[in-house]
N, C-alpha and C. Protein backbone atom coordinates (compact mmCIF):
# COMPACT_ATOMS: atom_id res chain seq x y z
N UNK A 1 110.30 -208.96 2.04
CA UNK A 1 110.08 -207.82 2.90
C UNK A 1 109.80 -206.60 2.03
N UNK A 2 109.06 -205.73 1.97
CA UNK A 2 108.67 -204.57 1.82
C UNK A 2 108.50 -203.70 2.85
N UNK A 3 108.85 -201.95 2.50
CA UNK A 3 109.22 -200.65 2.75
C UNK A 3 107.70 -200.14 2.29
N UNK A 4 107.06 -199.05 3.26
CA UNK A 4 106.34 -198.79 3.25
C UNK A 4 106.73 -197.36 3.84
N UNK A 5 106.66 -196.74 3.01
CA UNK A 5 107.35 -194.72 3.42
C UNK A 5 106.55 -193.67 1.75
N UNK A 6 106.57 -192.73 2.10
CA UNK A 6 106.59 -191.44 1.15
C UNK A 6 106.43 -190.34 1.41
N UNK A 7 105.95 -189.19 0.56
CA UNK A 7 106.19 -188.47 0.74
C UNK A 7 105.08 -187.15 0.56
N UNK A 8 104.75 -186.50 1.42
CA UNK A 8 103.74 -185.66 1.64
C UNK A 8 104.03 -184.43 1.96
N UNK A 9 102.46 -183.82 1.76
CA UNK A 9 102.81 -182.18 2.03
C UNK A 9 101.61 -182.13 3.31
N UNK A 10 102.66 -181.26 4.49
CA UNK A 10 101.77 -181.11 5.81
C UNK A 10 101.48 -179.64 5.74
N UNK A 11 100.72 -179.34 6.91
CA UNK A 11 100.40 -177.99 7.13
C UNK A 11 100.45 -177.88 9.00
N UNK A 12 100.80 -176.64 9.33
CA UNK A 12 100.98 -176.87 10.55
C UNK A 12 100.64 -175.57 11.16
N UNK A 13 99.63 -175.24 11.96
CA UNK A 13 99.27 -173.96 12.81
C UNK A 13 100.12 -173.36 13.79
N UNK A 14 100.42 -172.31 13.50
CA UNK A 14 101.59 -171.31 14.52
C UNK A 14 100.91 -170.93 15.70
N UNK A 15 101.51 -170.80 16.68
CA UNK A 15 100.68 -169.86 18.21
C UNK A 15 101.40 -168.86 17.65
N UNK A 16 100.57 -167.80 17.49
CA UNK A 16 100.88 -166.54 16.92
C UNK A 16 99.59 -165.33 18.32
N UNK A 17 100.01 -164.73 19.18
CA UNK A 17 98.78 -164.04 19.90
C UNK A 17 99.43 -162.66 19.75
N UNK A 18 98.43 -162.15 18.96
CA UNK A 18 98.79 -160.75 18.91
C UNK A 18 97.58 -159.93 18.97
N UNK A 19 98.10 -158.74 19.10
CA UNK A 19 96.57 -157.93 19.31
C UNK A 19 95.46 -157.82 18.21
N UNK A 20 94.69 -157.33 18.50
CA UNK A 20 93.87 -157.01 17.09
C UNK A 20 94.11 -156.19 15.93
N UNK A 21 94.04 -156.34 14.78
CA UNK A 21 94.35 -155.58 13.99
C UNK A 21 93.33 -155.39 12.94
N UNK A 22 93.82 -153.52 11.99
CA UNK A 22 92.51 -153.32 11.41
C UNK A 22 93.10 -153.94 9.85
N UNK A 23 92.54 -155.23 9.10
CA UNK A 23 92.79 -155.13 7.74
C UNK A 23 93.22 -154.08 6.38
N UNK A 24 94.27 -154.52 5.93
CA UNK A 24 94.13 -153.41 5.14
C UNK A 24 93.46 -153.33 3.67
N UNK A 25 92.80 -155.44 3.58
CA UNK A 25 91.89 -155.47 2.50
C UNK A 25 90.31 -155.25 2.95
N UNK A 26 90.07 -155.41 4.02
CA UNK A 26 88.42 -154.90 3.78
C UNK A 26 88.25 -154.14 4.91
N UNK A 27 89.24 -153.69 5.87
CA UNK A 27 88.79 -152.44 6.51
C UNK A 27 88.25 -153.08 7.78
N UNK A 28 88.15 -154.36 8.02
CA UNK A 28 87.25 -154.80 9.40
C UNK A 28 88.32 -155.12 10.37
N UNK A 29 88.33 -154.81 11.98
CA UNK A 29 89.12 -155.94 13.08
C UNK A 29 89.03 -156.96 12.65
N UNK A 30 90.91 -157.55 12.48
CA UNK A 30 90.72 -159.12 12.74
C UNK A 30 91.88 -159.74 13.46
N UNK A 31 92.76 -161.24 13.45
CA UNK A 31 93.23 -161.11 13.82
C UNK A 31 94.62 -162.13 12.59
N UNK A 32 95.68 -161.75 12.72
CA UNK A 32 96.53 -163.22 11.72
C UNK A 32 96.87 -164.62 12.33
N UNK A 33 96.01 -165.46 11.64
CA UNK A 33 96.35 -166.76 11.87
C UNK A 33 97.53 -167.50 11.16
N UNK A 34 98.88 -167.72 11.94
CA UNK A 34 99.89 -167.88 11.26
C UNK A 34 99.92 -169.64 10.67
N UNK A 35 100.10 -170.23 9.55
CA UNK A 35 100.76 -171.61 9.79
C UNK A 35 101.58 -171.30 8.71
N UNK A 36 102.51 -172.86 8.60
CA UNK A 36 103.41 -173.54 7.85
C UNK A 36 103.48 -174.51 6.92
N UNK A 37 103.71 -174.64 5.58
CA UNK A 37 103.52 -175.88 5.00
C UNK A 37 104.72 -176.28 4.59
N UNK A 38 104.86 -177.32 4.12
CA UNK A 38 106.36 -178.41 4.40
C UNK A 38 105.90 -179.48 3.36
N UNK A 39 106.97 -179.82 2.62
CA UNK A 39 107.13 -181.49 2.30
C UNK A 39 107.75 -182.15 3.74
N UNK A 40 106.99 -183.54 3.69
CA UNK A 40 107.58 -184.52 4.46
C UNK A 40 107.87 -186.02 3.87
N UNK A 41 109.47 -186.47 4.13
CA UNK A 41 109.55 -187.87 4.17
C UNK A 41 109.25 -188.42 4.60
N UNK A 42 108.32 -189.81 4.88
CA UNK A 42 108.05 -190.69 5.63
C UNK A 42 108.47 -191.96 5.47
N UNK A 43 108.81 -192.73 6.56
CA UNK A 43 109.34 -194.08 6.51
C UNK A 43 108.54 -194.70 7.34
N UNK A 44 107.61 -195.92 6.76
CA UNK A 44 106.85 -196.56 8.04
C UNK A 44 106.00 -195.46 8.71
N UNK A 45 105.59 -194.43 8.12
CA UNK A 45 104.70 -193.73 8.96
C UNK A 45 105.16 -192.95 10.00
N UNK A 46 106.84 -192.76 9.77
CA UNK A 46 107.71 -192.00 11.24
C UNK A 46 107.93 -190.67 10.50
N UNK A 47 107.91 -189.62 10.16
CA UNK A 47 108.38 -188.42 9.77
C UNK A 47 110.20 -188.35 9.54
N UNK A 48 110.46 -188.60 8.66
CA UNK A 48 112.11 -188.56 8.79
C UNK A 48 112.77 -187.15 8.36
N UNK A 49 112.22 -186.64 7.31
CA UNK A 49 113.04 -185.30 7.48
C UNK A 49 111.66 -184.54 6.35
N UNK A 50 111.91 -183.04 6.89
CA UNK A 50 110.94 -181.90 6.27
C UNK A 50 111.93 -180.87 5.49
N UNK A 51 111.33 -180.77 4.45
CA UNK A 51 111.97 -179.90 4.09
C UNK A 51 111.16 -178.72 2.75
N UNK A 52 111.47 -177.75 2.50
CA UNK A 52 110.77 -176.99 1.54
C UNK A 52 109.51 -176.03 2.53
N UNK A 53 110.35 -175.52 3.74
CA UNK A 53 108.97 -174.95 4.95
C UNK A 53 108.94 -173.36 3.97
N UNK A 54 107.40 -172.93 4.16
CA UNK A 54 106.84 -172.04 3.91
C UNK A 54 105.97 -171.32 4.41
N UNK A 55 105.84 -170.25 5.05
CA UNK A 55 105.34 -169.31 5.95
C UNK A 55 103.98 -168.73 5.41
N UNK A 56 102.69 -168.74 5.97
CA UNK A 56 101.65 -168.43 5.40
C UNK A 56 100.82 -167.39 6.78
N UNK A 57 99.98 -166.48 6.21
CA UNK A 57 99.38 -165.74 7.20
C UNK A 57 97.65 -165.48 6.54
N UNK A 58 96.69 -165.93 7.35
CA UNK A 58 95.61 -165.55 6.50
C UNK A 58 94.72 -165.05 8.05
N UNK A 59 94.19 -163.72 7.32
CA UNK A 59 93.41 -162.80 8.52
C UNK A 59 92.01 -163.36 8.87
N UNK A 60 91.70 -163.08 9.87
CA UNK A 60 90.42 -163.95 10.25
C UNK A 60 89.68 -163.32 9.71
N UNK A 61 89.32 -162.01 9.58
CA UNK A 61 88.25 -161.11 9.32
C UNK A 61 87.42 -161.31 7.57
N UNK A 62 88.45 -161.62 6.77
CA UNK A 62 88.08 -161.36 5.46
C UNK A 62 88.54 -162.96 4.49
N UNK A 63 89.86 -163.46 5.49
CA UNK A 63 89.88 -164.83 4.91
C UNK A 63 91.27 -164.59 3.90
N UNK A 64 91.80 -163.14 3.49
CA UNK A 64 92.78 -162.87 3.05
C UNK A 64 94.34 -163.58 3.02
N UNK A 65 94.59 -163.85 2.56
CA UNK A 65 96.28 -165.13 2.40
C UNK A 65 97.45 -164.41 2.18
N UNK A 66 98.61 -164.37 3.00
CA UNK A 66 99.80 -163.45 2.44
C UNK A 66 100.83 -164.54 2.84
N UNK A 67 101.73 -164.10 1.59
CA UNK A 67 103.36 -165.65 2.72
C UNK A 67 103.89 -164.42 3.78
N UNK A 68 104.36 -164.99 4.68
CA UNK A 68 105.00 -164.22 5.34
C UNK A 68 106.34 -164.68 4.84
N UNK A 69 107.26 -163.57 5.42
CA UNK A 69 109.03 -163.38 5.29
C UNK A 69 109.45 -164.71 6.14
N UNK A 70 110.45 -165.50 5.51
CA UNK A 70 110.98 -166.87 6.44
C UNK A 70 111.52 -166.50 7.84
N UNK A 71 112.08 -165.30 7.37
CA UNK A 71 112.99 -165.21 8.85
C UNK A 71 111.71 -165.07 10.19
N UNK A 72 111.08 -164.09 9.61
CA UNK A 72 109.59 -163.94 10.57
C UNK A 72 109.27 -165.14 10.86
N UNK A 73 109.00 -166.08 9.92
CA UNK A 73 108.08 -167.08 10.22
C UNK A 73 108.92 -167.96 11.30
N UNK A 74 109.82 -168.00 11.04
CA UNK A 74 110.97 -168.99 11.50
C UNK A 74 111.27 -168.68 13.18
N UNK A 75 110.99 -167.33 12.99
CA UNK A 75 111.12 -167.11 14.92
C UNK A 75 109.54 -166.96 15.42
N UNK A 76 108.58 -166.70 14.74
CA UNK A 76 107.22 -166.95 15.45
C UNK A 76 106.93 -168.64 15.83
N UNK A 77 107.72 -169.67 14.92
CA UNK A 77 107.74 -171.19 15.10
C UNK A 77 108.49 -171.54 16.17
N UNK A 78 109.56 -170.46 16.27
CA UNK A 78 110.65 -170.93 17.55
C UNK A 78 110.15 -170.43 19.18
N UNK A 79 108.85 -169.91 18.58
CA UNK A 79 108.07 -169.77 19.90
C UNK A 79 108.52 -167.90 20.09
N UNK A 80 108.88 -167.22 19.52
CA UNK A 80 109.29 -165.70 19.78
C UNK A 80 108.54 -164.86 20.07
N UNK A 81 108.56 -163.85 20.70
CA UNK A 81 107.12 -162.99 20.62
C UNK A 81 107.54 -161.62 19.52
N UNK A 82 107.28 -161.91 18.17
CA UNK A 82 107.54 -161.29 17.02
C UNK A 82 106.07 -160.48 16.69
N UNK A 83 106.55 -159.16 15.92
CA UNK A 83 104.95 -158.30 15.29
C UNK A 83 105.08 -158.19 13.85
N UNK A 84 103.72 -159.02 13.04
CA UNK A 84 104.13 -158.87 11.86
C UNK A 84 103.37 -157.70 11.08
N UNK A 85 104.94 -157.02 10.02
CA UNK A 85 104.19 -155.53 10.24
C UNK A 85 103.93 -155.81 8.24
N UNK A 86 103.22 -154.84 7.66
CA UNK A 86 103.61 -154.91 6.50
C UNK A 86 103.97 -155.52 5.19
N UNK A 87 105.56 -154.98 5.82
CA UNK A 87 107.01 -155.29 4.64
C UNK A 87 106.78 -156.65 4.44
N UNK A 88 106.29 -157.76 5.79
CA UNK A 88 106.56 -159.05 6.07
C UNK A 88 105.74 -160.06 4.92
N UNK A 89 104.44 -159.37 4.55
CA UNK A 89 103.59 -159.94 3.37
C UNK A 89 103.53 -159.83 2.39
N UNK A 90 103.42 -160.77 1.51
CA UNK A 90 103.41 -160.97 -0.02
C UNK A 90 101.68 -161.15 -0.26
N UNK A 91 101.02 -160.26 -0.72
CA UNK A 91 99.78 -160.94 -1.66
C UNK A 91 99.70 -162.21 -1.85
N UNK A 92 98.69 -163.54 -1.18
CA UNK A 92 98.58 -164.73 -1.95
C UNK A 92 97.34 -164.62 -2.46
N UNK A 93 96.68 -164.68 -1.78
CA UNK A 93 95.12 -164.28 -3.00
C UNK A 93 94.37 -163.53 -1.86
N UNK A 94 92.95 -162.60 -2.21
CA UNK A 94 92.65 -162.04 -1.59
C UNK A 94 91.51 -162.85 -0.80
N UNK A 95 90.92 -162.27 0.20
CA UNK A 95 89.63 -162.96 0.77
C UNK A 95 88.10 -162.48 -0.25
N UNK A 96 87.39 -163.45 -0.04
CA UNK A 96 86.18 -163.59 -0.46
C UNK A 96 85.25 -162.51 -0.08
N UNK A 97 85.08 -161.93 1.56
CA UNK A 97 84.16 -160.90 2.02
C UNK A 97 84.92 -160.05 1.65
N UNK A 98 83.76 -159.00 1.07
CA UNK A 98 83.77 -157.35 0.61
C UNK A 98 83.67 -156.77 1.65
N UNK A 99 84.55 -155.48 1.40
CA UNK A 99 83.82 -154.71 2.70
C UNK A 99 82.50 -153.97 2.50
N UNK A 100 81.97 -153.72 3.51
CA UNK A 100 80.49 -153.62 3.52
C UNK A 100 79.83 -152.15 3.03
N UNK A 101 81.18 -151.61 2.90
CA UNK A 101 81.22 -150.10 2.21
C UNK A 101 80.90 -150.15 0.59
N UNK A 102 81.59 -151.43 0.38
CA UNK A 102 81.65 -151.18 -1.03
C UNK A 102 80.24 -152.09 -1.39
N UNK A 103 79.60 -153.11 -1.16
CA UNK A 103 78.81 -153.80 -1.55
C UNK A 103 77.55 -152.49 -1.86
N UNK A 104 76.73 -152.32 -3.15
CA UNK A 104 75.83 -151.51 -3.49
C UNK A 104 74.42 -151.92 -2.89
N UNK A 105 73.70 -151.40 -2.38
CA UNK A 105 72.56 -151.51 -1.88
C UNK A 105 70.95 -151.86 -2.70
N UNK A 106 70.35 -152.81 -2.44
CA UNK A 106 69.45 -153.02 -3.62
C UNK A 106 68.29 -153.10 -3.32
N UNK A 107 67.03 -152.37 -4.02
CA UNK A 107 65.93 -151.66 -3.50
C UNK A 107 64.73 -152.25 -4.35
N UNK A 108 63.76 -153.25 -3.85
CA UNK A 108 62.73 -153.79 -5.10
C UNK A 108 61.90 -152.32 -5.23
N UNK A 109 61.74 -152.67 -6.20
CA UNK A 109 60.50 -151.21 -6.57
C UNK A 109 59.35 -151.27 -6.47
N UNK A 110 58.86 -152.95 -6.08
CA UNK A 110 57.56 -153.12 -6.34
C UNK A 110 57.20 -153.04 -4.44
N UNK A 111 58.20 -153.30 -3.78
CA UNK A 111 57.62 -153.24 -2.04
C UNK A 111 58.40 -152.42 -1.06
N UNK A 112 60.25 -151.91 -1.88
CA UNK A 112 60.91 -151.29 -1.14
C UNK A 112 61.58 -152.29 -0.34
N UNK A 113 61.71 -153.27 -0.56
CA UNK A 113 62.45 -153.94 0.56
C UNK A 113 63.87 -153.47 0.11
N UNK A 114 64.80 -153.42 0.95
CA UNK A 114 66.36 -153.00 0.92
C UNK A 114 67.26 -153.80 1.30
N UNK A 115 68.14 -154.72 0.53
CA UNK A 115 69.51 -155.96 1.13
C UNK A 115 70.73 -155.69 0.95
N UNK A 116 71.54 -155.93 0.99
CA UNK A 116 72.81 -156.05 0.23
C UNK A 116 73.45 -157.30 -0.35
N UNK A 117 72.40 -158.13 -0.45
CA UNK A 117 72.88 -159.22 -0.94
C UNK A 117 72.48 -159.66 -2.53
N UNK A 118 73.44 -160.73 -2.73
CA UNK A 118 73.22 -160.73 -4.13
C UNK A 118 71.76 -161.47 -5.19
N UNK A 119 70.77 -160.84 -4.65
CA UNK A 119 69.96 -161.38 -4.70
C UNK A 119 69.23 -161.26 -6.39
N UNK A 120 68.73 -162.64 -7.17
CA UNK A 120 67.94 -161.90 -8.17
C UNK A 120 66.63 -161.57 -7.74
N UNK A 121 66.19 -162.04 -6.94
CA UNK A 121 64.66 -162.11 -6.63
C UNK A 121 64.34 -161.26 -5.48
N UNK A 122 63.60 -160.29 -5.28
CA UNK A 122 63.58 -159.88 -4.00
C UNK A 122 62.90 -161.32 -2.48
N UNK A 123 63.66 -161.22 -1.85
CA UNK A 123 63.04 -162.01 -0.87
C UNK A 123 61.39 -161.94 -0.03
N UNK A 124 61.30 -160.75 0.00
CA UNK A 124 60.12 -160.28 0.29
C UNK A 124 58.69 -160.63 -0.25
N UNK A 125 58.59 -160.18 -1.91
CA UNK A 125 57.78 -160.17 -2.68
C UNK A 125 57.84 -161.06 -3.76
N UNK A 126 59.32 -161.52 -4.26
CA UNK A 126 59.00 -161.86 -5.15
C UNK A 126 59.59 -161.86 -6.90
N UNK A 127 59.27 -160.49 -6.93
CA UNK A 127 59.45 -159.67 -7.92
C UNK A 127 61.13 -159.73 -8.31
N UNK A 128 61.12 -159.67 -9.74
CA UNK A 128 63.18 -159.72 -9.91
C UNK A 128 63.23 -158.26 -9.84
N UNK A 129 64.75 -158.09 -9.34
CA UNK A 129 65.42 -157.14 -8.72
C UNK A 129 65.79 -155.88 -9.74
């Protein structure tokens, strides 16, 4: 007879509905999508016990990652109607979109076309940027 169990890392999405909010890394409406990640034991494929839970928050708008505070996390999981302010986030890494303030504007010289993207080539004409 052989045992067939181990041990994994899950992830799990919070119902978190809160209003909209303005980022405070790139300045756009978005909204926080809360989940959870966990080690899990498994036996036979049954979940037997979790342990090592960790609270994560990443904003829709910019893609931004913060842990949230356990206790927070722990009553938004217990179904609470909790507001997460601040104090509650830790920096995990930032999001990928810039805000659109900061991205520099780029102008071919040979036709005037104008993008903000990171372009070497102008799209238009041709010509490098």
């Amino acid at each position: 007879m052989f045992f067939i169990g181990g041990i994994t890392q899950g992830t799990k999405e919070l119902i978190y509905n809160a209003a909209a909010m303005i980022c405070g890394r790139c300045g756009r409406y978005g909204r926080y999508q809360v989940f959870m990640t966990y080690m899990c034991l498994s036996f036979f494929f049954i979940p037997i016990f979790k342990w090592g839970r960790k609270y994560y928050v990443k904003t829709s708008c910019c893609g931004t990652v913060y842990q949230l505070n356990e206790e927070v996390g722990k009553r938004i999981a217990a179904g609470e109607d909790v507001s997460i302010r601040e104090e509650d986030l830790t920096l995990v890494s930032e999001g990928h979109d810039a805000p659109a303030w900061d991205v520099p504007l780029k102008r071919c010289s040979n036709c005037g076309y104008e993008t903000k993207e990171n372009f070497e080539y102008c799209p238009k004409c041709g010509k490098r940027f």
